[in-house]
Structures are given as C-alpha cells and as structure tokens.
PDB file of N, CA and C in Angstrom:
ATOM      1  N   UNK A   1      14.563  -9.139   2.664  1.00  0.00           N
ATOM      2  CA  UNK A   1      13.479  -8.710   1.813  1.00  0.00           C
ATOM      3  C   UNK A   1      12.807  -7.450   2.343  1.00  0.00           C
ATOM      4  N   UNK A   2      12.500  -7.179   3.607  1.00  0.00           N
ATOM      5  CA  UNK A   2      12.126  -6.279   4.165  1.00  0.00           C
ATOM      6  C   UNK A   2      12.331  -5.335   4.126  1.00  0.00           C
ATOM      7  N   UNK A   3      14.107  -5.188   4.068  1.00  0.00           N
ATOM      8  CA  UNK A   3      14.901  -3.551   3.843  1.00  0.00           C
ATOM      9  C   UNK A   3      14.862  -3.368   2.447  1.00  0.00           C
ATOM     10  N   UNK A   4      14.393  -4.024   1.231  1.00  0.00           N
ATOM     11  CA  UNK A   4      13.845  -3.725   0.402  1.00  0.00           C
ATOM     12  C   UNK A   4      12.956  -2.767   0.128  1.00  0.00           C
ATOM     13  N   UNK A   5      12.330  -3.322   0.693  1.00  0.00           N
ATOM     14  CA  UNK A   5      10.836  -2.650   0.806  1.00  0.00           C
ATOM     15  C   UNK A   5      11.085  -1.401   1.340  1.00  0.00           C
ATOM     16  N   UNK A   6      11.563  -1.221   2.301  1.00  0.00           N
ATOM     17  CA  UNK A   6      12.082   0.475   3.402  1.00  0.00           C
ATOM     18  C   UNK A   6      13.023   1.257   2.248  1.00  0.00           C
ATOM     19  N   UNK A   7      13.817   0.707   1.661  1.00  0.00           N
ATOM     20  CA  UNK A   7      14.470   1.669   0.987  1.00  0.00           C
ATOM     21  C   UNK A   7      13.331   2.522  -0.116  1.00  0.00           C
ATOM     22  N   UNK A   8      12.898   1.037  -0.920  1.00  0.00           N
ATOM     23  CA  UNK A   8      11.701   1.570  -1.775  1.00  0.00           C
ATOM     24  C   UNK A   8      10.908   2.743  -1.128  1.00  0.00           C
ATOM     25  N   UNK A   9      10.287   2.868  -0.485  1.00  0.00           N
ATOM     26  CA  UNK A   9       9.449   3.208   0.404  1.00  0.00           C
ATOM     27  C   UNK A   9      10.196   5.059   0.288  1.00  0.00           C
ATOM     28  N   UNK A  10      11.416   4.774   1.249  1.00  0.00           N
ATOM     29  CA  UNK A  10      12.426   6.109   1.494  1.00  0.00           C
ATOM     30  C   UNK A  10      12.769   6.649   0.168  1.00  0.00           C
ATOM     31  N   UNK A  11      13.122   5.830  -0.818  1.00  0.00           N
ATOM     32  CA  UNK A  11      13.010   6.452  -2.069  1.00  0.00           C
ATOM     33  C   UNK A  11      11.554   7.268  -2.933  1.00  0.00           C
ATOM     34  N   UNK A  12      10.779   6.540  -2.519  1.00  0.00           N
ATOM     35  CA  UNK A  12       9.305   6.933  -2.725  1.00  0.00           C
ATOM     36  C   UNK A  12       8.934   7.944  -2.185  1.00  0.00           C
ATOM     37  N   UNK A  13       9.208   8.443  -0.897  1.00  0.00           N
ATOM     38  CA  UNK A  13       8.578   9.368  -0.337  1.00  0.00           C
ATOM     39  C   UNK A  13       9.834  10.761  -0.439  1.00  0.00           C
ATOM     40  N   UNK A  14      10.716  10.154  -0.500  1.00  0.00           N
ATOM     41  CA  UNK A  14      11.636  11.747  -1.241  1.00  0.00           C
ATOM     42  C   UNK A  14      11.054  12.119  -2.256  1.00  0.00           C
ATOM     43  N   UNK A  15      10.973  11.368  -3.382  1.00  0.00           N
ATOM     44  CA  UNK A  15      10.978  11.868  -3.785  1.00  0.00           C
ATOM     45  C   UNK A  15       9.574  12.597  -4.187  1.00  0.00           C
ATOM     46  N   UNK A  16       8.737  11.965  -3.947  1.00  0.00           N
ATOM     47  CA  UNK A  16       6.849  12.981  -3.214  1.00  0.00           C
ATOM     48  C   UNK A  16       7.358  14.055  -2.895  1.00  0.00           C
ATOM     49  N   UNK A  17       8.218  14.129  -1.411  1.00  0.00           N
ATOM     50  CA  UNK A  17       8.456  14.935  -0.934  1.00  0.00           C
ATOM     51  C   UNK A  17       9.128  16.232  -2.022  1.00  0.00           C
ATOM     52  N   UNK A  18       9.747  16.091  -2.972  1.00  0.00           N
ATOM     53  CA  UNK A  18      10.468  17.007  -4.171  1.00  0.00           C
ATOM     54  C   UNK A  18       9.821  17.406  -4.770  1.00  0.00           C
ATOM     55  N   UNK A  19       8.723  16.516  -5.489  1.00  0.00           N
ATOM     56  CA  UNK A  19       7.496  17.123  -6.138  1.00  0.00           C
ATOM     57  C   UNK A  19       6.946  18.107  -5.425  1.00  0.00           C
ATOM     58  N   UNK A  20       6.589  17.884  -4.619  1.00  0.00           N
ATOM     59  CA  UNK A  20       5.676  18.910  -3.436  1.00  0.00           C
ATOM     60  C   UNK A  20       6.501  19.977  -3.604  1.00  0.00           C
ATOM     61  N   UNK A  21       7.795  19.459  -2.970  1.00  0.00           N
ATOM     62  CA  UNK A  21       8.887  20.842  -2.863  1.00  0.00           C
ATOM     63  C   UNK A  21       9.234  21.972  -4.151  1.00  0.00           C
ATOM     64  N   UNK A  22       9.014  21.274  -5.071  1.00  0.00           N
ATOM     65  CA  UNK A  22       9.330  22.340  -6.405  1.00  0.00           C
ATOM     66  C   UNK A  22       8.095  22.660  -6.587  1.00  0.00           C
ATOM     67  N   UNK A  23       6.323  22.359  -6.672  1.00  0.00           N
ATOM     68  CA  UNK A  23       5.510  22.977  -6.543  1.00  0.00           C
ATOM     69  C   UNK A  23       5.516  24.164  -6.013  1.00  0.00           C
ATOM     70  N   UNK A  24       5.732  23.996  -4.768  1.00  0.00           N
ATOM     71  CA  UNK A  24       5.483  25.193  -3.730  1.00  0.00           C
ATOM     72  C   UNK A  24       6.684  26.005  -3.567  1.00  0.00           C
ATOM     73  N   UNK A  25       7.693  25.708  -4.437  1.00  0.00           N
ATOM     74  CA  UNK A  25       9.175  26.354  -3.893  1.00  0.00           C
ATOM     75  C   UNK A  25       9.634  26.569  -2.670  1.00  0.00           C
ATOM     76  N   UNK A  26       9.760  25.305  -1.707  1.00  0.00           N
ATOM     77  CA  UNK A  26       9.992  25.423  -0.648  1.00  0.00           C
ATOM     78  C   UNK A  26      11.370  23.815  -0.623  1.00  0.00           C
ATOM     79  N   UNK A  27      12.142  23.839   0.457  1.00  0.00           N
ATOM     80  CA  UNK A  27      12.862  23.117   0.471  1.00  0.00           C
ATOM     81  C   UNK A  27      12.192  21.584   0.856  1.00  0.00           C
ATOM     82  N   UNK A  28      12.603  20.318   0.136  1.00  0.00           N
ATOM     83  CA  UNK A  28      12.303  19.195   0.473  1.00  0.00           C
ATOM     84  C   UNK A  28      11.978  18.811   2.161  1.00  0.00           C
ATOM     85  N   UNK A  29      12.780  19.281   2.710  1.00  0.00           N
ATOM     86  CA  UNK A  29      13.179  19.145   4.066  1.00  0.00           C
ATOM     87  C   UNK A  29      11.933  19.857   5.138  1.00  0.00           C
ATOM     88  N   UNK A  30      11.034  20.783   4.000  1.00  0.00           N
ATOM     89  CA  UNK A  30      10.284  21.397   4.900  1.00  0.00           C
ATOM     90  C   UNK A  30       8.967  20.925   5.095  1.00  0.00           C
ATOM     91  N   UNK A  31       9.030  19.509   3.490  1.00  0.00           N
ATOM     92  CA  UNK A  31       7.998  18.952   3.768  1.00  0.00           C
ATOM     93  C   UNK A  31       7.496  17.837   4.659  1.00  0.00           C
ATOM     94  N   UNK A  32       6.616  17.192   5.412  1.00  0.00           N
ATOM     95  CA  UNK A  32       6.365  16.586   6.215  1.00  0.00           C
ATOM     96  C   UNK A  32       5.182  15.534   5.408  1.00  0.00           C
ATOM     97  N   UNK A  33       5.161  14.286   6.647  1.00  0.00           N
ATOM     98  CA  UNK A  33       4.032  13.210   5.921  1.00  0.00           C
ATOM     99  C   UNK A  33       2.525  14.005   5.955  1.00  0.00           C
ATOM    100  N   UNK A  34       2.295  14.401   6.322  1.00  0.00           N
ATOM    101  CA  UNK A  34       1.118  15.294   6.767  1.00  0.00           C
ATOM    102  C   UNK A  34       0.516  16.976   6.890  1.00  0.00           C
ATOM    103  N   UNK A  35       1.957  17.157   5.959  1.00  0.00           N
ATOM    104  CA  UNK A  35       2.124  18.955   5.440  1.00  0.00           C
ATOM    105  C   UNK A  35       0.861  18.726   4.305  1.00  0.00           C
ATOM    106  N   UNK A  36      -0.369  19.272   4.747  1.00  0.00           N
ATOM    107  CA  UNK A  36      -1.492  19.594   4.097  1.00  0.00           C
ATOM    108  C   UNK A  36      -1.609  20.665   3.023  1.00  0.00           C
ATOM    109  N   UNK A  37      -1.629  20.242   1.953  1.00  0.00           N
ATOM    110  CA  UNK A  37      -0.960  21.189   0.353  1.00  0.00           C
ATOM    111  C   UNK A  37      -2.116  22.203   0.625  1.00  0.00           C
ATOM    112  N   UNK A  38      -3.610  22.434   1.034  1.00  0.00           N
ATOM    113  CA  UNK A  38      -4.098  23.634   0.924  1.00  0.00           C
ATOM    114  C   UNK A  38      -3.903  24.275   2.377  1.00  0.00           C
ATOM    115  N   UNK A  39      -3.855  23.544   3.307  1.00  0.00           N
ATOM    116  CA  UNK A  39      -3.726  24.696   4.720  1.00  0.00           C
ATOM    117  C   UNK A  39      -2.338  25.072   5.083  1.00  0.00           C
ATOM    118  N   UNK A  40      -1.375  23.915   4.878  1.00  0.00           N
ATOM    119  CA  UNK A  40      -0.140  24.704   5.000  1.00  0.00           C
ATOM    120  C   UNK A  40       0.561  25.050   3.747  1.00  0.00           C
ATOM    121  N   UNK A  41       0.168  24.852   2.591  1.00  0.00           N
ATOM    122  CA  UNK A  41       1.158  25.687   1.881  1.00  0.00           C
ATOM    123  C   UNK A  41       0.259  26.542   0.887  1.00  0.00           C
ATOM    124  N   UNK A  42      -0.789  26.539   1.283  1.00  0.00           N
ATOM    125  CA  UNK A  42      -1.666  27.781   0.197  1.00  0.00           C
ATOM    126  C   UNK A  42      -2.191  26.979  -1.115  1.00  0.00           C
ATOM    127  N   UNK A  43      -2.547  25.773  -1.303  1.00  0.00           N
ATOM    128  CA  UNK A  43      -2.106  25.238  -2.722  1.00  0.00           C
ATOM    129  C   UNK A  43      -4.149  25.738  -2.792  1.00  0.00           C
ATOM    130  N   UNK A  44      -4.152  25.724  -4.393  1.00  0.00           N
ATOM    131  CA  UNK A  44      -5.177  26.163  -5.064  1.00  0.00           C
ATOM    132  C   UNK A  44      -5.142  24.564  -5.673  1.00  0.00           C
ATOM    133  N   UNK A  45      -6.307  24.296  -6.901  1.00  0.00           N
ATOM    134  CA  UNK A  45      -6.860  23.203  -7.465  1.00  0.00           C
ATOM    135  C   UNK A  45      -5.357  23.106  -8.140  1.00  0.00           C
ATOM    136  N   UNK A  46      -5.119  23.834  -9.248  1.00  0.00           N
ATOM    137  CA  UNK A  46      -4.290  23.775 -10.263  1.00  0.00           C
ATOM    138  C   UNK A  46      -2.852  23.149  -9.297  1.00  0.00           C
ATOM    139  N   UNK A  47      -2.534  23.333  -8.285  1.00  0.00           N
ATOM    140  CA  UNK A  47      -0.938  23.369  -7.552  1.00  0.00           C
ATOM    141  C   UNK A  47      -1.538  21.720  -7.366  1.00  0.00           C
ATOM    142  N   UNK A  48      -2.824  21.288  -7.101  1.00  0.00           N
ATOM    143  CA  UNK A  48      -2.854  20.006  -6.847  1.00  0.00           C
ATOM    144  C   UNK A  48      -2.987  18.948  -8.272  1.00  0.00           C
ATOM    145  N   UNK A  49      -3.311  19.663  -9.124  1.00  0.00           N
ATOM    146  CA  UNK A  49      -3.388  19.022 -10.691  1.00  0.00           C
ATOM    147  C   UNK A  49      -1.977  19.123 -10.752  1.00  0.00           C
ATOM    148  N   UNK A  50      -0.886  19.958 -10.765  1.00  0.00           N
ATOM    149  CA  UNK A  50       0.527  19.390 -11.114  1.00  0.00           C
ATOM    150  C   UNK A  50       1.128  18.735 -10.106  1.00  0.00           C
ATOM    151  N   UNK A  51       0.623  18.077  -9.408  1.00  0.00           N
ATOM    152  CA  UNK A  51       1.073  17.038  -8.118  1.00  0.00           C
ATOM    153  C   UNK A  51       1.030  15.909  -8.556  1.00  0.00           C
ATOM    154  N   UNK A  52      -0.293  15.788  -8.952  1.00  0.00           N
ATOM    155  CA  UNK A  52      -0.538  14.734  -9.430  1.00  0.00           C
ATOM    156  C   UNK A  52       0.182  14.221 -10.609  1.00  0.00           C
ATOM    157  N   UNK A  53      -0.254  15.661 -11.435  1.00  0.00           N
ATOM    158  CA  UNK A  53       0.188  15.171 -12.832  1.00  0.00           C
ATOM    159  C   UNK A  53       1.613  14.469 -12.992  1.00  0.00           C
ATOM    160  N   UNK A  54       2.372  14.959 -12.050  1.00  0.00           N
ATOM    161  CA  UNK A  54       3.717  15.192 -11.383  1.00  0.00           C
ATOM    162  C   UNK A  54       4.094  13.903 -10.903  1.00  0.00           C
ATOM    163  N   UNK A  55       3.354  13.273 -10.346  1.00  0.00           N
ATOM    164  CA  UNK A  55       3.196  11.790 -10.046  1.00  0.00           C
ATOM    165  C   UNK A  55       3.224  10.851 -10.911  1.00  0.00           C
ATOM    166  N   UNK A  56       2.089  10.911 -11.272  1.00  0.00           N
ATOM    167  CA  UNK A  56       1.085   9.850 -12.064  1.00  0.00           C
ATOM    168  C   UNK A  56       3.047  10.069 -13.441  1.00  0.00           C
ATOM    169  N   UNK A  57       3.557  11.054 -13.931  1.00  0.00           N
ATOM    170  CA  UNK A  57       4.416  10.770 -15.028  1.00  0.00           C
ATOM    171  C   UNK A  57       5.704  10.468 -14.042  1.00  0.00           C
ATOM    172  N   UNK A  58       6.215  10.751 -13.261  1.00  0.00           N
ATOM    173  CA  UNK A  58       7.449   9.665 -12.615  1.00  0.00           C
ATOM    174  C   UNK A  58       6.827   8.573 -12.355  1.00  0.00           C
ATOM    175  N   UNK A  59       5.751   7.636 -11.806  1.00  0.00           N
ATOM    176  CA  UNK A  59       5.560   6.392 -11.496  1.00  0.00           C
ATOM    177  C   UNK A  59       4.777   5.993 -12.690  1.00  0.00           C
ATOM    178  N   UNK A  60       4.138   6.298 -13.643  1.00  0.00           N
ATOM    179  CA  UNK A  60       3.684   5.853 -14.951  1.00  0.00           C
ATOM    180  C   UNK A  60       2.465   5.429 -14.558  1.00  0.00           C
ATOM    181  N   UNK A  61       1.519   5.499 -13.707  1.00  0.00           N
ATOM    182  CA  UNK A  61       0.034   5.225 -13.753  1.00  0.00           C
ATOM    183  C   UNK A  61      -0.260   6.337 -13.762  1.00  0.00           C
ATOM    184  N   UNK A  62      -1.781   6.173 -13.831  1.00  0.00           N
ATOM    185  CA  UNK A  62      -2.809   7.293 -13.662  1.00  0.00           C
ATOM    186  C   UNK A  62      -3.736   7.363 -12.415  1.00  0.00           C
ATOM    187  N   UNK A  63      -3.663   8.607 -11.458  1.00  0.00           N
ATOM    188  CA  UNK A  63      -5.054   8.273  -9.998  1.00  0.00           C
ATOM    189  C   UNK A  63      -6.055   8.321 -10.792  1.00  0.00           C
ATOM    190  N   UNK A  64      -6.922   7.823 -10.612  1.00  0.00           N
ATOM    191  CA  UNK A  64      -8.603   7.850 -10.797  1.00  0.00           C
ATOM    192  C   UNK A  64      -8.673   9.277 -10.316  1.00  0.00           C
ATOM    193  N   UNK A  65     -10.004   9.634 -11.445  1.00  0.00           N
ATOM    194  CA  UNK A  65     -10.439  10.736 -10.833  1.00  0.00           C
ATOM    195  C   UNK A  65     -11.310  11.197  -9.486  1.00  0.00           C
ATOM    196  N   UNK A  66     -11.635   9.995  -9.130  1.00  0.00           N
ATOM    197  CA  UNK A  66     -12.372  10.473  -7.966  1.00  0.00           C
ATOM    198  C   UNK A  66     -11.857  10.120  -6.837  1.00  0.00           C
ATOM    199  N   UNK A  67     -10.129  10.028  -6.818  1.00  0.00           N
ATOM    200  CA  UNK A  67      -9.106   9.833  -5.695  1.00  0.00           C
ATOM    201  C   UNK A  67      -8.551  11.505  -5.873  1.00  0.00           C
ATOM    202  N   UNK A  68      -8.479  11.581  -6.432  1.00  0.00           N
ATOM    203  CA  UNK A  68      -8.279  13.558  -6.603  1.00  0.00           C
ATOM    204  C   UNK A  68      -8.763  14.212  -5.380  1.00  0.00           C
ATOM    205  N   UNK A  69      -9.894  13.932  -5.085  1.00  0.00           N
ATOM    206  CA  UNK A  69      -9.921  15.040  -3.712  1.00  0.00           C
ATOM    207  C   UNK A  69      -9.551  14.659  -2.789  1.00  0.00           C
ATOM    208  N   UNK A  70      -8.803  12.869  -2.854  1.00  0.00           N
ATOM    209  CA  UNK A  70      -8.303  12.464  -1.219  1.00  0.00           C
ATOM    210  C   UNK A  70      -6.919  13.144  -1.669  1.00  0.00           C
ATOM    211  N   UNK A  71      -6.119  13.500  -2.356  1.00  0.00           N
ATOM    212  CA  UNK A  71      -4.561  13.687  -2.662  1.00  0.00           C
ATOM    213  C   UNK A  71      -4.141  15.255  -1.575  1.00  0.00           C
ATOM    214  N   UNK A  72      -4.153  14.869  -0.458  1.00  0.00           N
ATOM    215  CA  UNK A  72      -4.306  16.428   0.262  1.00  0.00           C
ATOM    216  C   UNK A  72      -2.765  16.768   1.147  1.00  0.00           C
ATOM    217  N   UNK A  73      -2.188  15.213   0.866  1.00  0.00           N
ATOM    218  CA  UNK A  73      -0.687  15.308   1.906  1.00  0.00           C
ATOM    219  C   UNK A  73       0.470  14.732   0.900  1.00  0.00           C
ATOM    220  N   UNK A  74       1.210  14.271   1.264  1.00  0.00           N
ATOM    221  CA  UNK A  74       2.427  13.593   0.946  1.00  0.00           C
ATOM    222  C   UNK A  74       1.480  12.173   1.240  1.00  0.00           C
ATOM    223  N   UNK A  75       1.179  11.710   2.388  1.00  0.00           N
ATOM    224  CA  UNK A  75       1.035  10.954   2.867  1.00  0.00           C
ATOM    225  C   UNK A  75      -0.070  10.298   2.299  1.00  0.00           C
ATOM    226  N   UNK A  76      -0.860  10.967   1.772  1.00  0.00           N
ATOM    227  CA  UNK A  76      -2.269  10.326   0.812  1.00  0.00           C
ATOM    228  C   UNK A  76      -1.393  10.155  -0.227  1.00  0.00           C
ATOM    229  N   UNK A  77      -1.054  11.065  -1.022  1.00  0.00           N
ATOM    230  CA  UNK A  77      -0.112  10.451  -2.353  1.00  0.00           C
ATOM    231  C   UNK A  77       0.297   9.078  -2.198  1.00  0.00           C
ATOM    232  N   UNK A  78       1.203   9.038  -1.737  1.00  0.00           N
ATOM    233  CA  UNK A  78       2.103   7.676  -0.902  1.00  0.00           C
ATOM    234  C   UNK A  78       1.649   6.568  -1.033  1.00  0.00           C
ATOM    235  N   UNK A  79       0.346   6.465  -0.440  1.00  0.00           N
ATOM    236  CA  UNK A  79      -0.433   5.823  -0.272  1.00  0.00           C
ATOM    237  C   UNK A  79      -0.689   5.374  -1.468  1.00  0.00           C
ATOM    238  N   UNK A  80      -1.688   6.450  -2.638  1.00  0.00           N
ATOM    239  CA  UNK A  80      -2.521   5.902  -3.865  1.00  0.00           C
ATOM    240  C   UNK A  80      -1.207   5.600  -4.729  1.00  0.00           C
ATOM    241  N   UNK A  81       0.050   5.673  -4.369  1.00  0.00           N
ATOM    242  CA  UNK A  81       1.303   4.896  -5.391  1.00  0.00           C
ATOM    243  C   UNK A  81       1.056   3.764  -5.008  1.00  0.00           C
ATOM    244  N   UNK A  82       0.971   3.589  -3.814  1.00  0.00           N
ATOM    245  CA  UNK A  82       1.219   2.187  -3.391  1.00  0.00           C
ATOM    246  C   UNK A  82       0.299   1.352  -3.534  1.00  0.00           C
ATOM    247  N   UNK A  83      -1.010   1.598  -3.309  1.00  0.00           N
ATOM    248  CA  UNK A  83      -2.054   1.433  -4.311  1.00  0.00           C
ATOM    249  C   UNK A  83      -2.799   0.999  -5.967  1.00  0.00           C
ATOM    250  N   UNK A  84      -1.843   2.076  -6.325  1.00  0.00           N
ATOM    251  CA  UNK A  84      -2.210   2.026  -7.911  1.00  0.00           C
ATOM    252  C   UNK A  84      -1.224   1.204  -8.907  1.00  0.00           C
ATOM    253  N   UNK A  85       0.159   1.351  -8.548  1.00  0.00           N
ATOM    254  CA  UNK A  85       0.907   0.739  -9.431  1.00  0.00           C
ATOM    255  C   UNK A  85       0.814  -0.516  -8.808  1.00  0.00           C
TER     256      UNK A  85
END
C-alpha cells in the first residue's frame, strides 16, 4: 500500500514540476522542491495565477484564495494538492 502512495506522490510532483517548467521555460529537471517561483525564477503575480490555474485544471479542485500567497515552491503546491483534493 505504501509504494502506492510514493508512486502517486512521484507522479504528482513531476508533474508540478512540468507545470513550473513550461511556465518559466526552463527544463523539468531544473526544477527543485524548494525552487522559489519569485526569487529564483523571476515569476511576477500573473506567472503565479497560471500555476495555479495550471493546477487547480489537471487535479480538478480549486486553492482557496487566501492559499494564493502560500503557493511560492513546488513544494507548497504539493502540499495544497494533497490537501485539497
């Protein structure tokens, strides 16, 4: 049951990780759990509204709006999936 869960998980965070990556046009590989979308990759409000948006339509929920300003890594994302759905 466990490696369930890990694959889920590894599947989950690629593919975060892709979102991020076609945002910023940078390779999947360059993103990290903790690659910070405004200090390391320059992101403005809008680069973080299609993250989300970007999210919220591959996993089919919606973040609350006032989880919006925690969404700052891969790793916060991650999180409010795991969270929300």
């Amino acid at each position: 049951m466990g490696n369930g869960k890990s694959i889920y998980m590894e599947e989950m965070t690629k593919r975060v990780y892709k979102i991020v990556a076609n945002q910023f046009e940078v390779k999947p590989k360059e993103i990290q759990p903790n690659t910070h979308f405004k200090h390391d990759l320059g992101a403005d409000s809008m680069d973080l509204i299609m993250i989300v948006v970007e999210v919220e339509n591959t996993y089919g929920f919606t973040i609350p709006d006032e989880e919006l300003p925690k969404m700052l890594t891969p790793s916060m994302i991650i999180d409010a999936i795991q969270r929300f759905i």
